[in-house]
Protein backbone atom coordinates (compact mmCIF):
# COMPACT_ATOMS: atom_id res chain seq x y z
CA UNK A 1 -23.86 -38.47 22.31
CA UNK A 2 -23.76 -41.04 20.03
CA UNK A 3 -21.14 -40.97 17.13
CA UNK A 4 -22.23 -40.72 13.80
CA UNK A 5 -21.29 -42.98 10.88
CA UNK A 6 -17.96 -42.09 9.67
CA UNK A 7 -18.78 -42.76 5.94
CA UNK A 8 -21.35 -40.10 6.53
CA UNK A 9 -18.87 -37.94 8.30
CA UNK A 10 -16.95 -37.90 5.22
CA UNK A 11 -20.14 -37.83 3.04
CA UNK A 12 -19.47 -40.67 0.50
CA UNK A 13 -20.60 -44.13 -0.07
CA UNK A 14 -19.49 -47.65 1.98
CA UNK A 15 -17.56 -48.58 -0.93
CA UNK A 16 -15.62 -45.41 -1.39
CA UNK A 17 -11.93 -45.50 -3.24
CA UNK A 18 -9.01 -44.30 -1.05
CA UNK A 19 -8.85 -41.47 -3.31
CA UNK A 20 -12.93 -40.37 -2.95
CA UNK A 21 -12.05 -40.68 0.96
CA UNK A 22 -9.06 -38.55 0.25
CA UNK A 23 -10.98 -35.90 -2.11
CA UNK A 24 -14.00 -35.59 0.40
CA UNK A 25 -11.70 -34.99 3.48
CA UNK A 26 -9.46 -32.94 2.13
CA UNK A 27 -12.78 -30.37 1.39
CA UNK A 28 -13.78 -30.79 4.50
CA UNK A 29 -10.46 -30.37 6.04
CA UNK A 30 -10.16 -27.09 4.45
CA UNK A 31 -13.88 -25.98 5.63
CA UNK A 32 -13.87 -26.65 8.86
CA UNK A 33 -10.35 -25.77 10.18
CA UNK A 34 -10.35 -23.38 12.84
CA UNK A 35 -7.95 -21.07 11.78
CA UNK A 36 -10.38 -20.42 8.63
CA UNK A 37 -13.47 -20.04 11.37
CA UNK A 38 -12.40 -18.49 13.74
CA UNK A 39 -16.29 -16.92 14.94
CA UNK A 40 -17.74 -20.36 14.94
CA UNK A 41 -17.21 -22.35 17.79
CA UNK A 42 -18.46 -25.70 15.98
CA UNK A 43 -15.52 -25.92 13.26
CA UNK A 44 -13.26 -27.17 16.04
CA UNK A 45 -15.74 -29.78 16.31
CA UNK A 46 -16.66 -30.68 12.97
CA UNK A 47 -12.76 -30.48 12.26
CA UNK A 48 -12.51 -33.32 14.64
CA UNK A 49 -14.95 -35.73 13.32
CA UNK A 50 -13.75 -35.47 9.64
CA UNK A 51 -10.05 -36.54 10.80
CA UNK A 52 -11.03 -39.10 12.97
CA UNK A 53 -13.37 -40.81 10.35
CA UNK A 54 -10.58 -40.34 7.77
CA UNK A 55 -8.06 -41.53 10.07
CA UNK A 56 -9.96 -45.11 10.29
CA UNK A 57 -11.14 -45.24 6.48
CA UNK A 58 -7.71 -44.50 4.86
CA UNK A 59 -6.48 -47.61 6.85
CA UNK A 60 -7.21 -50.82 5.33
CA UNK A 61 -7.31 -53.19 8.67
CA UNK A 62 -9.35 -50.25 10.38
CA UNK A 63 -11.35 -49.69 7.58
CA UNK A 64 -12.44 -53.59 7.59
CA UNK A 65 -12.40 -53.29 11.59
CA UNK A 66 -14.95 -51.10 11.65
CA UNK A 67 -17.07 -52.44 8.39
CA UNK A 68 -17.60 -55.59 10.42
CA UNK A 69 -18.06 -54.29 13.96
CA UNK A 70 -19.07 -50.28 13.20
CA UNK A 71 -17.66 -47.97 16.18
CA UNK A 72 -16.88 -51.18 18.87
CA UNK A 73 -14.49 -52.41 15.91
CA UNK A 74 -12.03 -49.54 16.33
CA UNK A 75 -9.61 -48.97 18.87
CA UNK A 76 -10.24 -44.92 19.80
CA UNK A 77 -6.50 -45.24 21.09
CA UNK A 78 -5.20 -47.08 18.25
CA UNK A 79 -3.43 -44.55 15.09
CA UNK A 80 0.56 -44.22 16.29
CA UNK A 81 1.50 -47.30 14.23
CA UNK A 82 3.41 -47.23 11.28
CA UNK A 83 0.73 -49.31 9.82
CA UNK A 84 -2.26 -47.33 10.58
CA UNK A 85 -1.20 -43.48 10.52
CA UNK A 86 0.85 -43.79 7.19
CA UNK A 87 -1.78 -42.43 4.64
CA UNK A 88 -3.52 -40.04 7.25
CA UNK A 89 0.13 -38.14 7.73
CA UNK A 90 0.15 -37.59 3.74
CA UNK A 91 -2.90 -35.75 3.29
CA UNK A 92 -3.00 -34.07 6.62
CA UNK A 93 0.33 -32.49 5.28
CA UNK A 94 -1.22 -31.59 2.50
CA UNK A 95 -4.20 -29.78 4.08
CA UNK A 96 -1.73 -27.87 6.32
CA UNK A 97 0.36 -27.18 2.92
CA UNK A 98 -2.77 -25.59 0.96
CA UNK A 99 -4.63 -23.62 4.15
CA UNK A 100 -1.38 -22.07 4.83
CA UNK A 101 0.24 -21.33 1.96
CA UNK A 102 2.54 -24.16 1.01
CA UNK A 103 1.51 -27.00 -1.17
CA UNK A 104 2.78 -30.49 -1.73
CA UNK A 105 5.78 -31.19 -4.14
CA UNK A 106 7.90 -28.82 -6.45
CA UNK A 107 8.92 -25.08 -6.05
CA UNK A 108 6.61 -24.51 -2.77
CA UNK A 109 8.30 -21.34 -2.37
CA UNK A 110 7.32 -19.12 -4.76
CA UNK A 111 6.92 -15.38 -3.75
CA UNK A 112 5.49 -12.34 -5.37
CA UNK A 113 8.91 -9.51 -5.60
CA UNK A 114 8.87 -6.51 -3.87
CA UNK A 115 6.87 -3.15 -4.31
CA UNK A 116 9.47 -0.46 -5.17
CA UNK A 117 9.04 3.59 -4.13
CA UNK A 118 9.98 6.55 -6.26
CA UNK A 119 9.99 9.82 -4.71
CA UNK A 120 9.17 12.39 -7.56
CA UNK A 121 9.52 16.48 -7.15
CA UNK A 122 6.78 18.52 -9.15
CA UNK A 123 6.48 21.91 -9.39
CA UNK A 124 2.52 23.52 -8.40
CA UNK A 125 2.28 24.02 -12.03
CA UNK A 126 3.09 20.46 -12.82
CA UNK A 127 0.87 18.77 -10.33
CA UNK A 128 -2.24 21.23 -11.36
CA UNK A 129 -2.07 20.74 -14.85
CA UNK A 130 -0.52 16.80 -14.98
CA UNK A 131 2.98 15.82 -16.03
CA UNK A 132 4.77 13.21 -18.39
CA UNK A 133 8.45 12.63 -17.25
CA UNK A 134 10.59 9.62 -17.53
CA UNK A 135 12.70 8.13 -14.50
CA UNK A 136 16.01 6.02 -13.82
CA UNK A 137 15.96 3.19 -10.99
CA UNK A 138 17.94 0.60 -10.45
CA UNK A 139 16.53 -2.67 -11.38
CA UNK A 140 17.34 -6.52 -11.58
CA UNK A 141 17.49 -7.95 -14.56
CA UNK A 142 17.66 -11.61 -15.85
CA UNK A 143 21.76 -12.46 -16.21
CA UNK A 144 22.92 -12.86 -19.63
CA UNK A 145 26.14 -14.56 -19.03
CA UNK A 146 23.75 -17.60 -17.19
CA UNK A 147 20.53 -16.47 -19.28
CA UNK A 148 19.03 -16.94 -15.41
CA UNK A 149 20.40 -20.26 -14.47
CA UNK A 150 22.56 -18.74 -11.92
CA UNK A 151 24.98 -21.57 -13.11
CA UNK A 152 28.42 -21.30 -14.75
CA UNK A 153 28.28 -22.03 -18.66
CA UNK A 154 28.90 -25.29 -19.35
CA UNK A 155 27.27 -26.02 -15.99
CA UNK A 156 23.35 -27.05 -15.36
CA UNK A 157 21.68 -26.18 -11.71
CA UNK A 158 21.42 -29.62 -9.94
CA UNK A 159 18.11 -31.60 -8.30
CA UNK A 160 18.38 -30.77 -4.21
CA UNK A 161 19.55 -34.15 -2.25
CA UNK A 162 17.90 -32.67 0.88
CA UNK A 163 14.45 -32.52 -0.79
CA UNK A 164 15.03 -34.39 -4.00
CA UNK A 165 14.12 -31.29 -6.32
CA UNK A 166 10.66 -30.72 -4.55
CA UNK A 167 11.27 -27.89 -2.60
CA UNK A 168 9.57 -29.04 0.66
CA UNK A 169 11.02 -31.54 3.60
CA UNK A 170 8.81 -33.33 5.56
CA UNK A 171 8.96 -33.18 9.38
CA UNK A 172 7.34 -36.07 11.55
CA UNK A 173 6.05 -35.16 14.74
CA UNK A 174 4.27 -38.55 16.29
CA UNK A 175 0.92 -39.22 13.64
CA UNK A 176 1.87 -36.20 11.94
CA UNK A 177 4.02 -35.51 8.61
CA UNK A 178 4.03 -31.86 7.92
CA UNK A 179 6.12 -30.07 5.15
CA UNK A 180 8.04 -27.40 5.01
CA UNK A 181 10.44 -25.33 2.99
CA UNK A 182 13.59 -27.18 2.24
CA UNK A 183 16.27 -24.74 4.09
CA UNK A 184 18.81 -26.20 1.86
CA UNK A 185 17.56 -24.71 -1.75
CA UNK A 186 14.98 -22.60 -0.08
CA UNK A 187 12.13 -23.98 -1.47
CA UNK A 188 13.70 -23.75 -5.34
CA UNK A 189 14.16 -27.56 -5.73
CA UNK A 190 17.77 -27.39 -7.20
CA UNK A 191 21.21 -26.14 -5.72
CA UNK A 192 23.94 -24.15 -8.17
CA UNK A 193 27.30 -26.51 -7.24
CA UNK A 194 29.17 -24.19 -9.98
CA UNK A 195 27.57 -20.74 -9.66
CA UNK A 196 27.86 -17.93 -12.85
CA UNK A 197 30.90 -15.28 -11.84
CA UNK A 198 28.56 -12.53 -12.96
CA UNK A 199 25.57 -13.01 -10.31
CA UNK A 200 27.06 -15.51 -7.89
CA UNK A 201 24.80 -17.81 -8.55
CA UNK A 202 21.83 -15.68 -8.59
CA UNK A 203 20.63 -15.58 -12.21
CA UNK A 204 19.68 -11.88 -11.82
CA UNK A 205 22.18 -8.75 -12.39
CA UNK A 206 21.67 -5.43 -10.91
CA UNK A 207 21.19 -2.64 -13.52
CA UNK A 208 19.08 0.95 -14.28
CA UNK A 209 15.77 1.49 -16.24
CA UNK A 210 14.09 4.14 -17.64
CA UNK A 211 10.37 4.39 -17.26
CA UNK A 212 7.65 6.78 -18.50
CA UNK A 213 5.86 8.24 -15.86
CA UNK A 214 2.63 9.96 -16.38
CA UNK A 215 1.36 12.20 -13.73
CA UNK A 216 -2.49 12.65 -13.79
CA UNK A 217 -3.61 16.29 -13.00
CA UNK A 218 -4.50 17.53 -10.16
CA UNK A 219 -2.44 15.21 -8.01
CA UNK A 220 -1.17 16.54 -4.40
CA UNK A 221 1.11 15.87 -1.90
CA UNK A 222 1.66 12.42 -0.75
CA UNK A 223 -0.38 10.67 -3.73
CA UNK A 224 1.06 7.59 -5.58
CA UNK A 225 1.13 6.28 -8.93
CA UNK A 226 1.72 2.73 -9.77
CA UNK A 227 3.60 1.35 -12.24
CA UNK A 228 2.27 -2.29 -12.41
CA UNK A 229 5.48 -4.95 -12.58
CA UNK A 230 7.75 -2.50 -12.50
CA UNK A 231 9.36 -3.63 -8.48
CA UNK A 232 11.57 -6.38 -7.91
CA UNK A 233 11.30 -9.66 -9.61
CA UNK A 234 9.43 -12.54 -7.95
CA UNK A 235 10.98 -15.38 -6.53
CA UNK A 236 11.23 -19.13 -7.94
CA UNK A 237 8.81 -17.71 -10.84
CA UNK A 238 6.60 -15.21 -8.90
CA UNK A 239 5.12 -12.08 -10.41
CA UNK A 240 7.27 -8.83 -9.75
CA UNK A 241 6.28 -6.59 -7.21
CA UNK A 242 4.90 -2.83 -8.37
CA UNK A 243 6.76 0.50 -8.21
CA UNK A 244 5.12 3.41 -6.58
CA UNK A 245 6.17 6.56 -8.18
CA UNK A 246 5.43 9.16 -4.84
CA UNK A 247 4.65 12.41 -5.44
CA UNK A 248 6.10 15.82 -3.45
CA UNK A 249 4.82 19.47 -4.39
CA UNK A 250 7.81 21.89 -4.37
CA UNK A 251 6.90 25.24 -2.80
CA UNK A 252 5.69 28.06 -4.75
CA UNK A 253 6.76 31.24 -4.70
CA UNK A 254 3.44 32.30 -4.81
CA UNK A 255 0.87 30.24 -3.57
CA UNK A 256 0.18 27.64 -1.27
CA UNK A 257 -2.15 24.85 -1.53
CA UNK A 258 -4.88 23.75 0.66
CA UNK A 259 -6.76 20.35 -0.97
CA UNK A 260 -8.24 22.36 -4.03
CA UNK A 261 -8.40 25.50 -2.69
CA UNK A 262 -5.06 28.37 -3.51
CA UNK A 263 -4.29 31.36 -1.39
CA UNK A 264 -1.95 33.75 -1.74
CA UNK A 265 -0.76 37.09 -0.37
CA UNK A 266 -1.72 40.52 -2.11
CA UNK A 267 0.61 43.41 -1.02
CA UNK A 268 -1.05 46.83 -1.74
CA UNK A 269 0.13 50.12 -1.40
CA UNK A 270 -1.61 52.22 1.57
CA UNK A 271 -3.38 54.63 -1.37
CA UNK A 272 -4.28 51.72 -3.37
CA UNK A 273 -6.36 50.86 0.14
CA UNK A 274 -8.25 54.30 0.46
CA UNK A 275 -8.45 55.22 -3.14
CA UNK A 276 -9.28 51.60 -4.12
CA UNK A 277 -8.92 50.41 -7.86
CA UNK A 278 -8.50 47.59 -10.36
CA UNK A 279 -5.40 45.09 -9.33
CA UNK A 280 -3.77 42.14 -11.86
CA UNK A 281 -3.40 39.03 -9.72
CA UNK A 282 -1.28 35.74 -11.25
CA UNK A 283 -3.55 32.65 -11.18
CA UNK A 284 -2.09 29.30 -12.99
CA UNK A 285 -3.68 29.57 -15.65
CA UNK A 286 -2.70 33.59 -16.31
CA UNK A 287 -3.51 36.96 -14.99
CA UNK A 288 -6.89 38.09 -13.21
CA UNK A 289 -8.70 41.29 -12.99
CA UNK A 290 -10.09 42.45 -8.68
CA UNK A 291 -11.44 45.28 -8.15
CA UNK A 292 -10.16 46.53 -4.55
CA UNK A 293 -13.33 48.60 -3.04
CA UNK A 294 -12.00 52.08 -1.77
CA UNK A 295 -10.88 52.10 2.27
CA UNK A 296 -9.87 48.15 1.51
CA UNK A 297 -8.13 46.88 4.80
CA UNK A 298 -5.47 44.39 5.49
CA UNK A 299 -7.13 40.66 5.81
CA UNK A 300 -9.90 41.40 3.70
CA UNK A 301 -9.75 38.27 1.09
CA UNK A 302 -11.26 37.95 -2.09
CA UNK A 303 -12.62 35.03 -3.37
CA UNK A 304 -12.11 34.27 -7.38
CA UNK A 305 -14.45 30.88 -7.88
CA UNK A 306 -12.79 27.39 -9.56
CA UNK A 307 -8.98 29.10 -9.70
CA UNK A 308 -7.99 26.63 -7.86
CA UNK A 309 -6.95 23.60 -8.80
CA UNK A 310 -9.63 20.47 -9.89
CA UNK A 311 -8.03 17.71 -7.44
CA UNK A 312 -7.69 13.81 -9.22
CA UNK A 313 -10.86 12.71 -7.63
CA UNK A 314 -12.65 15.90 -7.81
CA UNK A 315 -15.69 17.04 -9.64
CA UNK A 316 -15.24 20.45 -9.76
CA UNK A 317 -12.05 22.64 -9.24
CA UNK A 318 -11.22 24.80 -6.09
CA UNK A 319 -10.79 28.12 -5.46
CA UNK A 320 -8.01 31.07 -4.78
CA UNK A 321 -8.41 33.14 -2.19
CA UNK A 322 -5.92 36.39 -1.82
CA UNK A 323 -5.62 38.03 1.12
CA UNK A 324 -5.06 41.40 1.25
CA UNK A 325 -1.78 43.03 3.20
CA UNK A 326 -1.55 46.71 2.98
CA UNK A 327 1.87 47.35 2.83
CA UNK A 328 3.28 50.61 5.02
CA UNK A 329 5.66 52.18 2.72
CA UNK A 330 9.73 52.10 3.31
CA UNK A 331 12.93 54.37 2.51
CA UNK A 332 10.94 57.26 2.07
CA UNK A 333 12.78 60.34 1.58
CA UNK A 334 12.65 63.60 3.20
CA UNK A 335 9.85 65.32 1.09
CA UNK A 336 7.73 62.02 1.47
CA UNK A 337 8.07 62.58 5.04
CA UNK A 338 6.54 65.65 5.33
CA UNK A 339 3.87 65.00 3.04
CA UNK A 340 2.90 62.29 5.15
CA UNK A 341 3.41 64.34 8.26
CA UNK A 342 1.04 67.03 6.82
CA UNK A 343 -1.43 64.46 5.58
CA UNK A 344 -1.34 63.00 9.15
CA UNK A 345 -2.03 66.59 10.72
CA UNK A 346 -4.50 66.34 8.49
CA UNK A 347 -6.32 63.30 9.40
CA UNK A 348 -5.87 63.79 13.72
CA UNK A 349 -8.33 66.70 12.85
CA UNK A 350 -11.34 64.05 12.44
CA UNK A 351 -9.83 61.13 13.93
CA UNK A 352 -12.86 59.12 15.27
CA UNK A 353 -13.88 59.13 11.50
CA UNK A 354 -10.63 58.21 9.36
CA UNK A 355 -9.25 55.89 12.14
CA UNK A 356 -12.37 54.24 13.67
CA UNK A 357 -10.77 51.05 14.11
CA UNK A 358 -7.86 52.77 16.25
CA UNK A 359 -10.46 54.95 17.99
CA UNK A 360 -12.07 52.19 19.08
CA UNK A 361 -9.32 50.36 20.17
CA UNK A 362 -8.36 53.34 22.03
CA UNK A 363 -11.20 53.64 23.81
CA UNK A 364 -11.33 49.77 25.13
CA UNK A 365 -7.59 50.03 26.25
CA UNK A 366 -8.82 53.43 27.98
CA UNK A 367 -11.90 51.49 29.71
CA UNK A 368 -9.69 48.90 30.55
CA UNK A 369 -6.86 50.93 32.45
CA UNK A 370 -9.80 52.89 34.25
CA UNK A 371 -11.41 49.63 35.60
């Protein structure tokens, strides 16, 4: 297949500056490299043909080579020379530098500081109704002996020799020139030949904060609340990182939690469950009024509708749900004893009807012993 013309490769006109060559190849650099298309199989390609048209145009003696002669002009071998390769190992650094993250000259390395966590305790009470509490982390802060120079007064930081203040080296590797962070300053540009005694040279101090925290309602175990620019500073200039204030529910004495929904246990008294009557039940917001049916039984539950609690991204609040435990009676004395012996004679006379749960129990383990 024939090869097409390499000022339309590039998409600009036969008399084209070095820096419209530059320009339009460094777009199409950037569109077509693989690692940015990875699905289409063509970008390799198309990758190709922009650097080798670039590689001929951004040389003067190629350039006129193939002006005069088109594609037989050009030696397809021809691009290790000092001569030819010079300008083509510039911008292909430069490509690499901006795809990738780095860029060419000054203070490459700039990064973003890191996210912080805070693990905060609430009580139910706190977390259902929302909470404003202030907190104490450690922090860095800009030094005020150096005022964030990092260098001892009287002192300046000075320009890197290994990079010359830009922050990036540049490696050769045949054609190729591609940069890199300096190892020397780590991508800062300068070195601190006199550091500060308070930071060793850092320009940061360690100290303690105190933030306002304000916990939305409703929140529940595990959930997070940012505090934008509140982490750890950036490097060479970068923004600081976020702090994550975590929450963890404490447990109740009374409830637990499930989403929305509350449940709880609701002890009654054995004639409190036969008689049946009106019970007072704690919710978080105060007291509640059930009426226990007569001949109640232990697991019954009873359902009171939005006492729950109305979760952060929730429309409409739960529910609480008490489940009822009939509780047998304990250090009875002797007269309670034989009340509840008589009462027992009592109830033996009629047993299939006061204990039909028991009778019928009876009756299967019966069945099953006879089998």
């Amino acid at each position: 297949m024939a090869k097409r013309d390499y000022y339309e490769v590039l998409g600009v006109n036969r008399d084209a500056t070095d820096a419209d060559l530059k320009g339009s190849y460094r777009k199409l650099a950037m569109k077509w490299h693989p690692d940015r298309n990875p699905e289409n199989p063509k970008a390799e390609d198309h990758f190709k043909e922009a650097k080798e048209a670039y590689e001929v145009l951004a040389d003067p003696q190629k350039r006129a080579a193939y002006d005069q002669f088109g594609h037989a002009g050009v030696d397809p071998q021809a691009g290790g020379g000092p001569g030819g390769m010079g300008g083509f190992g510039d911008i292909f650094g430069d490509i690499f530098g901006e795809i990738f993250g780095g860029g060419r000259g000054g203070r490459s390395t700039v990064f973003r500081g890191a996210d912080l966590r805070y693990n905060l305790e609430l009580s139910l009470e706190q977390a259902a109704h929302g909470f404003e509490t202030k907190i104490r982390i450690p922090a860095m802060s800009v030094c005020e002996t150096c005022k964030g120079t990092g260098a001892r007064a009287g002192t300046q930081p000075a320009t890197c020799p290994s990079c010359r203040g830009a922050g990036q080296v540049r490696i050769s590797q045949g054609p190729f020139s591609i940069a890199q962070t300096c190892p020397r300053c780590h991508g800062s540009g300068s070195i601190i030949p006199n550091p500060c005694s308070a930071c060793s040279g850092t320009g940061r101090t360690k100290l303690h904060k105190t933030l306002a925290v304000k916990i939305p309602a409703g929140v529940d175990e595990g959930d997070r609340v940012r505090l934008s620019g509140e982490g750890e500073p950036g490097v060479n200039g970068g923004p600081p990182g976020d702090l994550y204030v975590q929450v963890h529910i404490k447990p109740h004495p009374v409830f637990t939690r499930d989403h929305d929904d509350l449940h709880c246990e609701m002890p009654i008294s054995i004639t409190a469950a036969a008689l049946g009557g009106e019970l007072t039940i704690p919710t978080l917001d105060g007291s509640a009024k059930i009426r226990v049916a007569a001949e109640t039984q232990t697991g019954k539950t009873f359902r009171l509708k939005a006492k729950g609690i109305k979760g952060v991204r929730s429309r409409e609040p739960g529910d609480l749900f008490c489940h009822v435990v009939v509780e047998t009676p304990v250090s009875l004395t002797e007269r309670q004893r034989q009340l509840l012996r008589e009462f027992e004679s009592i109830i033996q006379q009629d047993s299939a009807r006061h204990n039909p749960r028991a009778k019928g129990w009876l009756d299967k383990v019966k069945a099953f012993f006879d089998s």
